[in-house]
PDB file of N, CA and C in Angstrom:
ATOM      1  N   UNK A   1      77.357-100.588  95.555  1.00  0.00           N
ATOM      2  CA  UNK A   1      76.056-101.150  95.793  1.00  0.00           C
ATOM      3  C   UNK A   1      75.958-101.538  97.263  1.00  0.00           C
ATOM      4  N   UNK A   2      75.090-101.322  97.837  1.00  0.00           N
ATOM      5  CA  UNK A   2      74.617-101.643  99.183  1.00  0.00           C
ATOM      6  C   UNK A   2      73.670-102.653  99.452  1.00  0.00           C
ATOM      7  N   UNK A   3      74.373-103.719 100.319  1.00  0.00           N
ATOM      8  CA  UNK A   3      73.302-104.949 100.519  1.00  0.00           C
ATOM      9  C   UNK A   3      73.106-104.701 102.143  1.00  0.00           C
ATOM     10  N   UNK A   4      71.694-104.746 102.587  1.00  0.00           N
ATOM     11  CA  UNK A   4      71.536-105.077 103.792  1.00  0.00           C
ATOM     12  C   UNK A   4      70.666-106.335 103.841  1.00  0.00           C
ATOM     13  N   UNK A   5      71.210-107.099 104.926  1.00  0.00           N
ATOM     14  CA  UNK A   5      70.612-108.337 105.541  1.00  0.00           C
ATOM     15  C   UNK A   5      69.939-108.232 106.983  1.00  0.00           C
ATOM     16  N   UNK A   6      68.994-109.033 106.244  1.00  0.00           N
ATOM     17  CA  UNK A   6      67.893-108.857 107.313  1.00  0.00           C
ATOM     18  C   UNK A   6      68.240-109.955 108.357  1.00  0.00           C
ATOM     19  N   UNK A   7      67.906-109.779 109.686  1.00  0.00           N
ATOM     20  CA  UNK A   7      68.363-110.691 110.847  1.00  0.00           C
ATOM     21  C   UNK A   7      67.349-112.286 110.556  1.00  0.00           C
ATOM     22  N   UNK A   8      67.977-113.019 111.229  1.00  0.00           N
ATOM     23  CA  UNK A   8      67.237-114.378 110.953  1.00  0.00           C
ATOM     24  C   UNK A   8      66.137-114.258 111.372  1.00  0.00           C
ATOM     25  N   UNK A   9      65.769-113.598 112.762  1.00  0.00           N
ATOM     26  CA  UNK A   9      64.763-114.037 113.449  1.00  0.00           C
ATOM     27  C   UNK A   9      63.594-113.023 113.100  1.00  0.00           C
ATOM     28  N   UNK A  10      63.893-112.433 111.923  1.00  0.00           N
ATOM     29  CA  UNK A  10      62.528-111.710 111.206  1.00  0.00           C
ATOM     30  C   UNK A  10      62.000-112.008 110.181  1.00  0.00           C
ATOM     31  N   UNK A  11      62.487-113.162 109.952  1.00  0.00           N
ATOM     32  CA  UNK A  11      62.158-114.419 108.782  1.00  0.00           C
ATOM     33  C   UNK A  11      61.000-115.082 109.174  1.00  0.00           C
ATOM     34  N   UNK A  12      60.159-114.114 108.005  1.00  0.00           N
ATOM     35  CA  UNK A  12      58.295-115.384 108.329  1.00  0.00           C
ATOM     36  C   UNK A  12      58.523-116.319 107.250  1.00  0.00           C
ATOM     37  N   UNK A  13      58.881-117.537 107.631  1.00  0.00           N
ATOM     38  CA  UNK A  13      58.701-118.381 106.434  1.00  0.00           C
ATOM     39  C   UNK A  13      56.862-119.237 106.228  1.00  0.00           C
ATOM     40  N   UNK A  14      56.934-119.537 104.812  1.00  0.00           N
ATOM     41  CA  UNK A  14      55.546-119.743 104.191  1.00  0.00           C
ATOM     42  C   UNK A  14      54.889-120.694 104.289  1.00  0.00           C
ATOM     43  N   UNK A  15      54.215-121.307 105.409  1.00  0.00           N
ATOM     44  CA  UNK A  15      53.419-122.531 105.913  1.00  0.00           C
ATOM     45  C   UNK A  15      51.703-122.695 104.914  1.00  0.00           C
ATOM     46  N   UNK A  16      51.437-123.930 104.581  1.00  0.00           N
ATOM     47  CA  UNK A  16      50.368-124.392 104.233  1.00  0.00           C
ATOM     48  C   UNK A  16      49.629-124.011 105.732  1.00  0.00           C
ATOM     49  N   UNK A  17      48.346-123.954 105.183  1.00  0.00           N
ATOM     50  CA  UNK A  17      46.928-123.495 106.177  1.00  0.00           C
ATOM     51  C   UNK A  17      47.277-124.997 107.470  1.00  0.00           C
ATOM     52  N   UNK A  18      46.562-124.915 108.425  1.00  0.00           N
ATOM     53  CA  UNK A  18      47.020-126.118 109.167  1.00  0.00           C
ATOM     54  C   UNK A  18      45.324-126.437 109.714  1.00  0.00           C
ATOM     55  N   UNK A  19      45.034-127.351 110.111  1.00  0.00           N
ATOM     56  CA  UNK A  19      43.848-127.532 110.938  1.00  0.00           C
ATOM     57  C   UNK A  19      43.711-126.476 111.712  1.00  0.00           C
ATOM     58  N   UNK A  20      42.562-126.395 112.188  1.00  0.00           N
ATOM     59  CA  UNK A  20      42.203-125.797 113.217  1.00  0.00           C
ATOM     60  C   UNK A  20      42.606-126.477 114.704  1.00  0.00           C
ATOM     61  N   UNK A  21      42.471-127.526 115.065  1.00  0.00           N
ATOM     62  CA  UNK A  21      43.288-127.966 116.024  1.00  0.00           C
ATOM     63  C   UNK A  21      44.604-127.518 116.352  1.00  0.00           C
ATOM     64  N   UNK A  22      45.400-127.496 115.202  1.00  0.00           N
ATOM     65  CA  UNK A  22      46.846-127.572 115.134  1.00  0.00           C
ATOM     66  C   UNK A  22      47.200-125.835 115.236  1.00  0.00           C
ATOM     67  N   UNK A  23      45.871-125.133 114.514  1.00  0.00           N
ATOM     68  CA  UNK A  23      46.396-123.548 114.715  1.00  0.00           C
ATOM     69  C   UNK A  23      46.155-122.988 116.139  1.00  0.00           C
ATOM     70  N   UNK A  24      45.087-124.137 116.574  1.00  0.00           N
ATOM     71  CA  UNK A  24      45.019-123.473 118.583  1.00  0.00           C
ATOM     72  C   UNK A  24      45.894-123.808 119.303  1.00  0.00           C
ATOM     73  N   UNK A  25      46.473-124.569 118.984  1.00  0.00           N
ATOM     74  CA  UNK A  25      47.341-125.073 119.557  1.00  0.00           C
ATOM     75  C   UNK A  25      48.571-123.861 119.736  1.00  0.00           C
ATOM     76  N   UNK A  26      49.017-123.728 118.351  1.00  0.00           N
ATOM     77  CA  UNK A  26      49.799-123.146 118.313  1.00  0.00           C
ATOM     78  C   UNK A  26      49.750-121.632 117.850  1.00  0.00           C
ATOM     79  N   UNK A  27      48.719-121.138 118.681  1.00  0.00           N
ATOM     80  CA  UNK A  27      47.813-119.754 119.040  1.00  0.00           C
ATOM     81  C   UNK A  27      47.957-119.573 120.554  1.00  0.00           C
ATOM     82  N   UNK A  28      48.007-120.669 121.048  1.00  0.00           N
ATOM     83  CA  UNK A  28      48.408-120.820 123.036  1.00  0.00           C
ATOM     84  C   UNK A  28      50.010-120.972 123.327  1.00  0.00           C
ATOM     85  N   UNK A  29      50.291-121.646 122.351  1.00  0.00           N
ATOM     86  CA  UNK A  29      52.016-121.055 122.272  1.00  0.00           C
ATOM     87  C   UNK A  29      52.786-119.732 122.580  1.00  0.00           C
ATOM     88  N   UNK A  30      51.811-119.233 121.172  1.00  0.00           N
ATOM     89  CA  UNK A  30      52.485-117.768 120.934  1.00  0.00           C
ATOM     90  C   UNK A  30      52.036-117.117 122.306  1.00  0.00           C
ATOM     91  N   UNK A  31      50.608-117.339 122.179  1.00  0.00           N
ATOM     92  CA  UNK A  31      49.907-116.172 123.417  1.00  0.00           C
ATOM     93  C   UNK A  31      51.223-116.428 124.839  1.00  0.00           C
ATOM     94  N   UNK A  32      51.147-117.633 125.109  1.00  0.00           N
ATOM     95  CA  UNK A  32      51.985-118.060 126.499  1.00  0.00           C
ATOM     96  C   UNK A  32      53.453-117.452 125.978  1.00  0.00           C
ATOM     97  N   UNK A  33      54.326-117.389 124.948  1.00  0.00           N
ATOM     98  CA  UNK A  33      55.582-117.050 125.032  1.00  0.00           C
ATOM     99  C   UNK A  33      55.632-115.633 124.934  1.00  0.00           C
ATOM    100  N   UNK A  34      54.252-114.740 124.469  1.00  0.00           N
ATOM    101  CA  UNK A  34      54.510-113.416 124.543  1.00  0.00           C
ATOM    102  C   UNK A  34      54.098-112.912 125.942  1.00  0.00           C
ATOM    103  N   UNK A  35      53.237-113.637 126.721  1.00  0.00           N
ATOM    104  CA  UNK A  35      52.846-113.304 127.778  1.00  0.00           C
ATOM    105  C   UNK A  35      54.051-113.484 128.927  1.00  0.00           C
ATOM    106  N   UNK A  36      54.784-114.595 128.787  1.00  0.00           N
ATOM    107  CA  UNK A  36      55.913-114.654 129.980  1.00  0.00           C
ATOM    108  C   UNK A  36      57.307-113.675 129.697  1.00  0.00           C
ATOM    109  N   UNK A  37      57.383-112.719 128.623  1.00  0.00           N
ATOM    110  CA  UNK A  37      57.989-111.711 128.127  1.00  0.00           C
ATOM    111  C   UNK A  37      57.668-109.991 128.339  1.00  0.00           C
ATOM    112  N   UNK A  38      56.206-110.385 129.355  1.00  0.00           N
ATOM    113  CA  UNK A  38      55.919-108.999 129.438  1.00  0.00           C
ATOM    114  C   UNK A  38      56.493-108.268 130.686  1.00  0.00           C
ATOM    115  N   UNK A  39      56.678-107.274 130.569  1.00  0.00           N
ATOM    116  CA  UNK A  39      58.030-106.314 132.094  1.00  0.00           C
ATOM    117  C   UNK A  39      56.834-105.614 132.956  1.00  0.00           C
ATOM    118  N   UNK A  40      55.509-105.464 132.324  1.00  0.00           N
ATOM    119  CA  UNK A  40      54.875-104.582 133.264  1.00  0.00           C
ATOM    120  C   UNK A  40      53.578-105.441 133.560  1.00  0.00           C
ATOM    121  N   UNK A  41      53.579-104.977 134.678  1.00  0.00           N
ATOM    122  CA  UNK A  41      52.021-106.053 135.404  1.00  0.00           C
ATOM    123  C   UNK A  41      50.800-106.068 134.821  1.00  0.00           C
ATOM    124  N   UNK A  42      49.836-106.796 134.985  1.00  0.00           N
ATOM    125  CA  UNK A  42      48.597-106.280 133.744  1.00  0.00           C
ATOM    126  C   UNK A  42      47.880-105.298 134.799  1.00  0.00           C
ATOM    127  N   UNK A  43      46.991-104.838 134.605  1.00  0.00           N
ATOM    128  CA  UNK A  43      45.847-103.666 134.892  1.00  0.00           C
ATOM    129  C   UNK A  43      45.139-104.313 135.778  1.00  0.00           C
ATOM    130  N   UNK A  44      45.005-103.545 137.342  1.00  0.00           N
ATOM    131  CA  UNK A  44      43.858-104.119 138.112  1.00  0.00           C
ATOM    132  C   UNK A  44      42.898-102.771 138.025  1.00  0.00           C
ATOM    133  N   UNK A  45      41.824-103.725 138.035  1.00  0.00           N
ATOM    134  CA  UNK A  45      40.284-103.495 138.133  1.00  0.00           C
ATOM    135  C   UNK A  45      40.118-101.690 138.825  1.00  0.00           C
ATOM    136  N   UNK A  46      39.471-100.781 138.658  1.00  0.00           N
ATOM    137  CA  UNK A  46      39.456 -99.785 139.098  1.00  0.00           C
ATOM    138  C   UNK A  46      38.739 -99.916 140.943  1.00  0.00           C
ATOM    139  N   UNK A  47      37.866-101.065 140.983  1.00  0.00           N
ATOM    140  CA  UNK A  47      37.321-101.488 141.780  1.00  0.00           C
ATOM    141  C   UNK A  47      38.115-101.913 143.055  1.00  0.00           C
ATOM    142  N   UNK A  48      38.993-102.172 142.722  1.00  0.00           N
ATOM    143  CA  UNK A  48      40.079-102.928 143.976  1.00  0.00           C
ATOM    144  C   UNK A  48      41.168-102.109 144.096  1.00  0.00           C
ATOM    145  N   UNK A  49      40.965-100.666 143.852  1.00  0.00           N
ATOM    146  CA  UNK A  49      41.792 -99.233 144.502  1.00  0.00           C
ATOM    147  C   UNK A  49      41.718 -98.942 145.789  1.00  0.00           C
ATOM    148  N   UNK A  50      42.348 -98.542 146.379  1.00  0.00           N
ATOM    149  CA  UNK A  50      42.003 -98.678 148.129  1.00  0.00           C
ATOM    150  C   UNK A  50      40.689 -97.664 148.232  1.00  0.00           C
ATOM    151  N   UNK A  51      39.856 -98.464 149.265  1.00  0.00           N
ATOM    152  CA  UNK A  51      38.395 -98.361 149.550  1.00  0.00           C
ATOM    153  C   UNK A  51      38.477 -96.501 150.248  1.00  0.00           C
ATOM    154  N   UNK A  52      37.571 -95.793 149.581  1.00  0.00           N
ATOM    155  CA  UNK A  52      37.134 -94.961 150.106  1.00  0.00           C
ATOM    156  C   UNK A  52      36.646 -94.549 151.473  1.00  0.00           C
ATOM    157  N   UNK A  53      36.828 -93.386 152.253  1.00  0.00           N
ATOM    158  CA  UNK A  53      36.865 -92.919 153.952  1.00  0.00           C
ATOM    159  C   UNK A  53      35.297 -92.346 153.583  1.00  0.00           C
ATOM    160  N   UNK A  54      34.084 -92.878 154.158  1.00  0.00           N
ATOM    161  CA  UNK A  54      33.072 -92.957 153.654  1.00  0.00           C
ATOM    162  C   UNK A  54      32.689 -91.911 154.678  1.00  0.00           C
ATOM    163  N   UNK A  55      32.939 -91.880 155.576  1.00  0.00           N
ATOM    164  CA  UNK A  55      32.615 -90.774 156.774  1.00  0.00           C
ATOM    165  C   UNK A  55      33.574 -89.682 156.483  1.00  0.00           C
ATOM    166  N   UNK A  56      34.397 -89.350 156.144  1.00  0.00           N
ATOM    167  CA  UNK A  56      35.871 -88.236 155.542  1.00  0.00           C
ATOM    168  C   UNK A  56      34.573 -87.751 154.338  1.00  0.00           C
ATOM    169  N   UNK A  57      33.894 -88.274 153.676  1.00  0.00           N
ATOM    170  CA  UNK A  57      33.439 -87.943 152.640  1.00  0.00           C
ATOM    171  C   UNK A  57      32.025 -87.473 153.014  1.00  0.00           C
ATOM    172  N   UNK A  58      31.339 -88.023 153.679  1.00  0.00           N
ATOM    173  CA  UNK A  58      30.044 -87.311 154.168  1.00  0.00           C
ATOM    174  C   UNK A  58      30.577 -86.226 155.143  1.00  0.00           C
ATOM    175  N   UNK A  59      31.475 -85.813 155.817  1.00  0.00           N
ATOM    176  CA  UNK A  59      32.259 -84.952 156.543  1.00  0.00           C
ATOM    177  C   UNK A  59      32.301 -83.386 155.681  1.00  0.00           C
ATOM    178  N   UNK A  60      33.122 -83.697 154.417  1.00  0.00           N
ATOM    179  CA  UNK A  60      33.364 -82.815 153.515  1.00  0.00           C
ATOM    180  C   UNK A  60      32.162 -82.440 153.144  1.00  0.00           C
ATOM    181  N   UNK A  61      31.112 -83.239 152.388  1.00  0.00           N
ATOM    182  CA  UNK A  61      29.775 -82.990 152.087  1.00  0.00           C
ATOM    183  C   UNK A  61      29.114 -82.288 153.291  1.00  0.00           C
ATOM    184  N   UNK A  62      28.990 -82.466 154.061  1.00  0.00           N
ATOM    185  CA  UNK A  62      28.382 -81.533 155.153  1.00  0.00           C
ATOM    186  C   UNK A  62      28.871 -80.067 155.329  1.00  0.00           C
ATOM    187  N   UNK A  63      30.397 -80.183 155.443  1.00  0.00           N
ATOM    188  CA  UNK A  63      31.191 -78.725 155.560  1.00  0.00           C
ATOM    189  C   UNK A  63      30.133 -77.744 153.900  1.00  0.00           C
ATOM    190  N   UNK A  64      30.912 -78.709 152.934  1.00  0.00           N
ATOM    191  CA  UNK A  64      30.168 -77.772 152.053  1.00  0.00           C
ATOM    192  C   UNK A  64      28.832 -77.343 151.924  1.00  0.00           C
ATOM    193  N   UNK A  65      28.084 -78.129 152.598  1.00  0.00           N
ATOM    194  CA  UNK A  65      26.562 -77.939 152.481  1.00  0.00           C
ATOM    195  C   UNK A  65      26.463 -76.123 154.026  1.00  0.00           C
ATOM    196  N   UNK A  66      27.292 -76.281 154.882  1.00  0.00           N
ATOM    197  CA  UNK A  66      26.836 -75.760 155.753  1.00  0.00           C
ATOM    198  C   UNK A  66      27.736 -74.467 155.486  1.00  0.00           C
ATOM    199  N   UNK A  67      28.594 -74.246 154.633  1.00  0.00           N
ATOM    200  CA  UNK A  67      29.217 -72.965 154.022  1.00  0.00           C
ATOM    201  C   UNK A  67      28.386 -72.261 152.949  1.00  0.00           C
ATOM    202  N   UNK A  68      27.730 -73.143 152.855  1.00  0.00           N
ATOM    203  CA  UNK A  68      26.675 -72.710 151.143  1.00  0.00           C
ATOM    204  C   UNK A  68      26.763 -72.883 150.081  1.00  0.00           C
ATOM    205  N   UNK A  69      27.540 -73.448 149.755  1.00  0.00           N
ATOM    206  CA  UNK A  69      28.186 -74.150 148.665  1.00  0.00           C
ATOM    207  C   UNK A  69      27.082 -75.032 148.099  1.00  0.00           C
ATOM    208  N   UNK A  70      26.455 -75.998 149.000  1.00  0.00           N
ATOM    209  CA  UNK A  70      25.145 -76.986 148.093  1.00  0.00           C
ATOM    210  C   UNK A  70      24.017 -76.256 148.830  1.00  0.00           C
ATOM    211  N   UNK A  71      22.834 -76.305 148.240  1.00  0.00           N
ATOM    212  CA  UNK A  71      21.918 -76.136 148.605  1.00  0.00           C
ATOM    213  C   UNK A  71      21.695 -77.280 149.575  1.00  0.00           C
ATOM    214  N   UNK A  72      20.027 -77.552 149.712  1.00  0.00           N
ATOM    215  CA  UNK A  72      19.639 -78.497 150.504  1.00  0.00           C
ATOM    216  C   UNK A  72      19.552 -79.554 149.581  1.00  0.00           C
ATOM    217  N   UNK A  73      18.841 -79.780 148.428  1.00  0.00           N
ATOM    218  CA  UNK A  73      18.340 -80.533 147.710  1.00  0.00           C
ATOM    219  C   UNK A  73      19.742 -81.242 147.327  1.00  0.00           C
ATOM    220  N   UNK A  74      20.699 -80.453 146.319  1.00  0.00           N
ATOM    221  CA  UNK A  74      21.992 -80.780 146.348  1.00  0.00           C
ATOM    222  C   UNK A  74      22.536 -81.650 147.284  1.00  0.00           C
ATOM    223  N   UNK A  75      23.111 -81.494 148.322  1.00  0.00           N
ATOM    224  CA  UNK A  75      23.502 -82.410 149.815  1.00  0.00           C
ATOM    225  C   UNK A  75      22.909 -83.412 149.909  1.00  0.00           C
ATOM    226  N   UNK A  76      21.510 -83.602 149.645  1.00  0.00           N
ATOM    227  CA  UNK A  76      21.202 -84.687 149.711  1.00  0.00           C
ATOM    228  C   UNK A  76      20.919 -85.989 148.675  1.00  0.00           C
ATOM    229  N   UNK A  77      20.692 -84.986 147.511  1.00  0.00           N
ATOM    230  CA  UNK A  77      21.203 -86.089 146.108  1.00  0.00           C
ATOM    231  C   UNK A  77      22.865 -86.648 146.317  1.00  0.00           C
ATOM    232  N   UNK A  78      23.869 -85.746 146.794  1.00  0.00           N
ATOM    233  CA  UNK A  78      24.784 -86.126 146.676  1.00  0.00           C
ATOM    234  C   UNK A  78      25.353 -87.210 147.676  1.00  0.00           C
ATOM    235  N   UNK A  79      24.165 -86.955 149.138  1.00  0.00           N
ATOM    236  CA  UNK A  79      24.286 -88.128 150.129  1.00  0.00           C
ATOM    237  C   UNK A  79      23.620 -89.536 149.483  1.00  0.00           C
ATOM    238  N   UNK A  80      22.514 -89.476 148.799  1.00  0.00           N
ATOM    239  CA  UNK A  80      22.180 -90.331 148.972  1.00  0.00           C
ATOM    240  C   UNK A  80      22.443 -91.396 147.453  1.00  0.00           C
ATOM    241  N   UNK A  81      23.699 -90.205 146.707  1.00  0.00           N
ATOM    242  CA  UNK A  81      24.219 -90.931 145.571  1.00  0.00           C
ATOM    243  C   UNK A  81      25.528 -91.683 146.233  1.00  0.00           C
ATOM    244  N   UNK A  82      25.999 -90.733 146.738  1.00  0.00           N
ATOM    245  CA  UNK A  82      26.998 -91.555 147.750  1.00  0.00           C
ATOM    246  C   UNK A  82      26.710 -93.136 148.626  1.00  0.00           C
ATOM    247  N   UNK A  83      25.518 -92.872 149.153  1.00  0.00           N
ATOM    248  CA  UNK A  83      25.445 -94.118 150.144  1.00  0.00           C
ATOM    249  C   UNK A  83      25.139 -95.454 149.260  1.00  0.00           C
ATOM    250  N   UNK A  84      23.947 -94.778 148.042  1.00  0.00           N
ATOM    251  CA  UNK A  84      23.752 -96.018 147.407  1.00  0.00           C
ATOM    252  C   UNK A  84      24.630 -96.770 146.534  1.00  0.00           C
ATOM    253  N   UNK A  85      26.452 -96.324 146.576  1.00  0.00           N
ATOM    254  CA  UNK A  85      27.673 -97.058 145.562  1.00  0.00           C
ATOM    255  C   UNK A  85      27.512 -98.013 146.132  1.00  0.00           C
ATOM    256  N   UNK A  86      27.818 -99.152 145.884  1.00  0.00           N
ATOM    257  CA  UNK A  86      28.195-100.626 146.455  1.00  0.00           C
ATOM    258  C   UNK A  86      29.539-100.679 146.919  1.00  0.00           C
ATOM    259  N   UNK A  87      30.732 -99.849 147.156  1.00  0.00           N
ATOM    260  CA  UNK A  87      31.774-100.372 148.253  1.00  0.00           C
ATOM    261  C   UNK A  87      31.412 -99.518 149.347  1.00  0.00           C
ATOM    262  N   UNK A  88      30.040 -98.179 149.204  1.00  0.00           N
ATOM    263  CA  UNK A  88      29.970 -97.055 149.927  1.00  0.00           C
ATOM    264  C   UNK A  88      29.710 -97.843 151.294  1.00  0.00           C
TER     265      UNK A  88
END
């Protein structure tokens, strides 16, 4: 017969409901002891990627416009989608 034992620390033992006080409490616990356990950094913002060469980019847009690649109308939707970004 084969017995396996389970490790201690995977033992949920069976608590009565607690206040709500007492479960935030110890809801900021858990959150804080799983959070100072994490190995990888959290996620920055796509926004705060290094800032775009805004002239490198109307540069390129021009080359292509003057190879034929955009029309006229084109080049300039694409200038003036460009200028109006907010880090543009």
């Amino acid at each position: 017969m084969l017995f396996l034992l389970r490790p201690p620390q995977t033992y949920v033992r069976y608590s009565l409901p607690r206040d709500p006080r007492q479960q935030e409490a110890w809801n900021q616990e858990v959150q804080h002891a799983y959070g100072s356990t994490r190995r990888v950094a959290p996620a920055t913002p796509a926004s705060s990627a290094a800032p775009r060469d805004l002239v490198a980019t109307l540069k390129d847009l021009g080359g292509l416009h003057r190879s034929g690649a955009l029309t006229d109308d084109e080049f300039a939707a694409a200038k003036k989608r460009l200028l109006a970004q907010p880090d543009g």
